[in-house]
N, C-alpha and C. Protein backbone atom coordinates (compact mmCIF):
# COMPACT_ATOMS: atom_id res chain seq x y z
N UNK A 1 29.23 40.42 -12.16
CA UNK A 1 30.55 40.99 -11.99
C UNK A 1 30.43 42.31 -11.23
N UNK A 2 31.19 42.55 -10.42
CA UNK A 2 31.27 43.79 -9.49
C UNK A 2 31.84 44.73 -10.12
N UNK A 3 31.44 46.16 -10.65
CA UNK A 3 32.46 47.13 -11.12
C UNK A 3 32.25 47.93 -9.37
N UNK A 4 33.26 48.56 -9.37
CA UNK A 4 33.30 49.79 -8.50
C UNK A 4 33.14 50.91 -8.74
N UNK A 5 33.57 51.23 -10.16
CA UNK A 5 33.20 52.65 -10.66
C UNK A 5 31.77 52.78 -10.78
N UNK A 6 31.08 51.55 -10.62
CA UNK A 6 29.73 51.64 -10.80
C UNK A 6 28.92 51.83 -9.53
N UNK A 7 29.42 51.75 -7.96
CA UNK A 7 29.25 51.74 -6.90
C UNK A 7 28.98 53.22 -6.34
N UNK A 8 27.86 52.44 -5.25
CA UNK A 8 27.88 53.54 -4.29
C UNK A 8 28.09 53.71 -3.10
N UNK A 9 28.56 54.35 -2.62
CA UNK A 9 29.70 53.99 -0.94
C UNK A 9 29.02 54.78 -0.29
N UNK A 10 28.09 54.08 0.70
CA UNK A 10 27.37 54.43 1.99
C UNK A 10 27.80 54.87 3.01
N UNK A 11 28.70 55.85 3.76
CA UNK A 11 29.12 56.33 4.86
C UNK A 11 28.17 56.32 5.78
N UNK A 12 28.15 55.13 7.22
CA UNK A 12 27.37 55.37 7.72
C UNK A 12 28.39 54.88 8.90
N UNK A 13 27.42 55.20 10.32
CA UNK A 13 28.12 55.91 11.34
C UNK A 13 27.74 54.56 12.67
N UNK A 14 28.30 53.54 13.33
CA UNK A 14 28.00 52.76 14.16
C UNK A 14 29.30 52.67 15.05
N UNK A 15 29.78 50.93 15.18
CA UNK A 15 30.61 50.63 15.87
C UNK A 15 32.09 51.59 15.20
N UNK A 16 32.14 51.88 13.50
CA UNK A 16 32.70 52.08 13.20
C UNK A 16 32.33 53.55 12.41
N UNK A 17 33.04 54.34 12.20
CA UNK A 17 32.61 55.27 10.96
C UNK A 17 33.06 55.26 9.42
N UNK A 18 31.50 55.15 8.59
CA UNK A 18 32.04 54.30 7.44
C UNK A 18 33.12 55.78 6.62
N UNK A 19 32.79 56.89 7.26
CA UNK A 19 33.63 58.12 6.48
C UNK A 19 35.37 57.49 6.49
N UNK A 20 35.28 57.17 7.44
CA UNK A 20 37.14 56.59 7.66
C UNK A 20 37.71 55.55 6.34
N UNK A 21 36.87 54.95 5.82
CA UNK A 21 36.73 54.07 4.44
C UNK A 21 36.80 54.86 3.18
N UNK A 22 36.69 55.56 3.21
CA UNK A 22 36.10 56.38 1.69
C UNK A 22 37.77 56.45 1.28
N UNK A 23 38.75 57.20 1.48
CA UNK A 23 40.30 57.03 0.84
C UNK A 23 39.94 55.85 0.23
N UNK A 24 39.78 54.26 1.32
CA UNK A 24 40.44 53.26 0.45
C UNK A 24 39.28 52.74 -0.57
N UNK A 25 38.10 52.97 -0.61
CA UNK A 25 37.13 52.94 -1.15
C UNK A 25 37.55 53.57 -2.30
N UNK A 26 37.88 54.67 -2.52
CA UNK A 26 38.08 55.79 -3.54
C UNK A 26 39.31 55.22 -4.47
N UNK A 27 40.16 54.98 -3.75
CA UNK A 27 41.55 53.86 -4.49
C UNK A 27 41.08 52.79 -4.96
N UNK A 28 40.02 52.09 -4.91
CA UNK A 28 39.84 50.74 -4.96
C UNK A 28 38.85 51.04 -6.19
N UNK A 29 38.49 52.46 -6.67
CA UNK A 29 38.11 52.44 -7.90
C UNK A 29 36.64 53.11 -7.77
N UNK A 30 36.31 52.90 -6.61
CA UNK A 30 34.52 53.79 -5.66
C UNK A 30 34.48 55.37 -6.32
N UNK A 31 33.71 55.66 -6.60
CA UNK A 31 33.54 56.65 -7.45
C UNK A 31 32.49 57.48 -6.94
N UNK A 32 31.31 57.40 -6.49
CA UNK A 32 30.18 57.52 -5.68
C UNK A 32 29.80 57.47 -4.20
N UNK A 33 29.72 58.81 -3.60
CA UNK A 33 29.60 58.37 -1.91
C UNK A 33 28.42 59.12 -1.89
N UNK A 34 27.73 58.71 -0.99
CA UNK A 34 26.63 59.23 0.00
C UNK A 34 27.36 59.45 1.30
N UNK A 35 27.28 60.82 1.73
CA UNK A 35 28.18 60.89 3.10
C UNK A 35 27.33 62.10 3.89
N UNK A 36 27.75 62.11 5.24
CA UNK A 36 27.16 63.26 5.44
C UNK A 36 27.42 64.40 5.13
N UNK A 37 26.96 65.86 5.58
CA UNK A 37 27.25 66.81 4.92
C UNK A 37 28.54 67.18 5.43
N UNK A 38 28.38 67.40 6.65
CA UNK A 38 29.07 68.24 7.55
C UNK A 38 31.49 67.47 7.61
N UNK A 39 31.28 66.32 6.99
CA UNK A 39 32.06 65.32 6.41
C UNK A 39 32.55 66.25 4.99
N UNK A 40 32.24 66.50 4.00
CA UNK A 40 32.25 66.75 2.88
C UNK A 40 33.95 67.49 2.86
N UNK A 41 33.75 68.79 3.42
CA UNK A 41 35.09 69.00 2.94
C UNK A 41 36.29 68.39 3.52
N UNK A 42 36.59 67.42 4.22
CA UNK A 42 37.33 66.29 4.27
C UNK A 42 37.75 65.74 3.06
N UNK A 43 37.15 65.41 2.03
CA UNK A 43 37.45 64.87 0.75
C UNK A 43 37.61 65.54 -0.21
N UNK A 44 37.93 66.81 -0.67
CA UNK A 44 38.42 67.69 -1.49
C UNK A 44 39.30 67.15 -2.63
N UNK A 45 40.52 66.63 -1.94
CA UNK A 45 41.37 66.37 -3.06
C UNK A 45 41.04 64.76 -3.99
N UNK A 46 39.70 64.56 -3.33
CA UNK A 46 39.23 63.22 -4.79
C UNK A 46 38.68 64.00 -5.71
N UNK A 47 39.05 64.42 -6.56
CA UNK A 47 38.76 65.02 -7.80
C UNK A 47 37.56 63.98 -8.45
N UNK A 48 38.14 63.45 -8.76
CA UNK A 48 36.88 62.18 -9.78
C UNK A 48 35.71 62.06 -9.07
N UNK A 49 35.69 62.34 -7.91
CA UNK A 49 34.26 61.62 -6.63
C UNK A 49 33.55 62.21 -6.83
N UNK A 50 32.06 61.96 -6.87
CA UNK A 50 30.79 62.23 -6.82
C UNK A 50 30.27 61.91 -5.40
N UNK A 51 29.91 63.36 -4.54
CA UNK A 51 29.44 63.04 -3.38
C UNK A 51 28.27 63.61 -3.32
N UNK A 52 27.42 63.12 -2.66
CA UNK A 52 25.92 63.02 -1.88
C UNK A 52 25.84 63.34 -1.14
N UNK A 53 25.86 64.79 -0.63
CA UNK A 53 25.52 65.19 0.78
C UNK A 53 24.79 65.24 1.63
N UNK A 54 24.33 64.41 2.77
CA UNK A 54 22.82 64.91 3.34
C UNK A 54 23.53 65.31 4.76
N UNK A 55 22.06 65.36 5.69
CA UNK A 55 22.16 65.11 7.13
C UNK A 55 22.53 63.82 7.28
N UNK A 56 21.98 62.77 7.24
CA UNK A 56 21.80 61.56 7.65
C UNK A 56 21.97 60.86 6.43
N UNK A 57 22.92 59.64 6.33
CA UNK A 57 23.02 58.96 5.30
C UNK A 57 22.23 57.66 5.35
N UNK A 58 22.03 57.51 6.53
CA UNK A 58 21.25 56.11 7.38
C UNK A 58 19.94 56.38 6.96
N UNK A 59 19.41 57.58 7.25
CA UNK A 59 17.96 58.01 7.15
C UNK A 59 17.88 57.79 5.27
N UNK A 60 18.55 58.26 4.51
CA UNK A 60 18.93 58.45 3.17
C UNK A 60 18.57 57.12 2.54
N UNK A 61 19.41 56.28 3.21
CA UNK A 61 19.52 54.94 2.81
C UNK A 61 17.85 53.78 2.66
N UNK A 62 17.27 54.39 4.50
CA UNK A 62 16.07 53.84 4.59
C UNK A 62 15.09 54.62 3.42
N UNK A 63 15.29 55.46 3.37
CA UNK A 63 14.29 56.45 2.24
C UNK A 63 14.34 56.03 0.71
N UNK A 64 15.56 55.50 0.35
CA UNK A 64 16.13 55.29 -0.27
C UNK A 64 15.33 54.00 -0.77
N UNK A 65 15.43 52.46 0.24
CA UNK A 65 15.04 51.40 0.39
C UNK A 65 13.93 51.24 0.54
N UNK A 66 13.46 52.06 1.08
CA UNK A 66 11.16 52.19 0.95
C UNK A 66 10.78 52.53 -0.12
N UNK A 67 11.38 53.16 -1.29
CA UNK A 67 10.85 53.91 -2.08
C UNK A 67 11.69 52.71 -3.82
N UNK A 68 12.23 52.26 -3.61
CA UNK A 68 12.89 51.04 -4.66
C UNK A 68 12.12 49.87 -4.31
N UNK A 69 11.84 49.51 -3.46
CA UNK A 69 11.32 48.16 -3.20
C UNK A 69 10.24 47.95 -4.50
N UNK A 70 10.97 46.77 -5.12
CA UNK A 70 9.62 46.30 -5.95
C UNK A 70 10.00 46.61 -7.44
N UNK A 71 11.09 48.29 -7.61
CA UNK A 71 11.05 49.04 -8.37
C UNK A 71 12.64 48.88 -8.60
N UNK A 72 13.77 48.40 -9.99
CA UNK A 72 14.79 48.85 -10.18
C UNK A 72 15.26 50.02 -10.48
N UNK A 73 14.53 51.27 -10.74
CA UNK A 73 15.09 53.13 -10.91
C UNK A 73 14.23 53.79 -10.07
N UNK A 74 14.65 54.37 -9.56
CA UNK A 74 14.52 55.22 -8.77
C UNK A 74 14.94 56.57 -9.08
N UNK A 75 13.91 57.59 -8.48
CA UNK A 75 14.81 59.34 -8.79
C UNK A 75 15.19 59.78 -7.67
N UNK A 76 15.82 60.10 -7.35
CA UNK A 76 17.26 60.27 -6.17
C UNK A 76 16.86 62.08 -6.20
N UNK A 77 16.33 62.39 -5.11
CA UNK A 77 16.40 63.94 -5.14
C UNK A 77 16.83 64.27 -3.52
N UNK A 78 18.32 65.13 -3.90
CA UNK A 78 19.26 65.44 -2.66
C UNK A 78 18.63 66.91 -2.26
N UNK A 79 17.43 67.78 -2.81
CA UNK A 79 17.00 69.29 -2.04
C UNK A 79 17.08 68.67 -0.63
N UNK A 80 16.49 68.12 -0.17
CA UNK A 80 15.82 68.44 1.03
C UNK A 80 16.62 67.64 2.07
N UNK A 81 16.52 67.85 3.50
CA UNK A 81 18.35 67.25 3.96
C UNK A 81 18.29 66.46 4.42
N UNK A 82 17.08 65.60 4.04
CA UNK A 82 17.20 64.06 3.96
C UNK A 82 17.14 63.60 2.39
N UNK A 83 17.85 62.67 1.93
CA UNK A 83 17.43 62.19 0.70
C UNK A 83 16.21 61.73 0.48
N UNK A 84 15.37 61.97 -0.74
CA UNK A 84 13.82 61.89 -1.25
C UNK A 84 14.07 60.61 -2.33
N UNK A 85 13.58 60.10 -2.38
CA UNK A 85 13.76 58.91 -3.15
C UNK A 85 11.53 58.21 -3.93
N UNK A 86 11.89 58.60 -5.33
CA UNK A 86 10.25 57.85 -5.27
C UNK A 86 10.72 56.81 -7.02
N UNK A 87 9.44 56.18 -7.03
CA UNK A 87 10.03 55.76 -8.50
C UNK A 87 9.84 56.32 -8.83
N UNK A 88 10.66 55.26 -10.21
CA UNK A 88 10.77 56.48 -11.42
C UNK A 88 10.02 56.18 -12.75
């Protein structure tokens, strides 16, 4: 079963920009973004949202995905302005 409050909403940047999604993402119950930084105060008035700021959310994502493989938890560390990702 899919929750959304349980989700995490990837803003990432191609044919389309996934930042333009996050409103209906956020209505639809999305609770969690990874976005870039420089994006951030754009979304102010979601009170409930939990955002993830980096440089690069793409880079985030791959860092993210090298470092889970194999592994379901992961520790998610946002210092550095790429996301750090190792198990956990």
């Amino acid at each position: 079963m899919h929750r959304s409050d349980q989700s995490l909403f990837i803003a990432l940047r191609g044919n389309r920009n996934g930042h333009d999604f996050i409103q209906t993402a956020y209505q639809l119950g999305v609770r969690y973004f990874l976005i870039e930084a420089s994006e951030l105060s754009a979304f102010q008035a979601l009170t409930e949202a939990c955002f993830f700021a980096v440089s690069d959310p793409l880079k985030s994502l791959q860092t993210i995905g090298s470092a889970s493989s194999g592994n379901r938890c992961i520790y998610l560390s946002l210092e550095s302005p790429v996301a750090m990702a190792k198990p956990w």
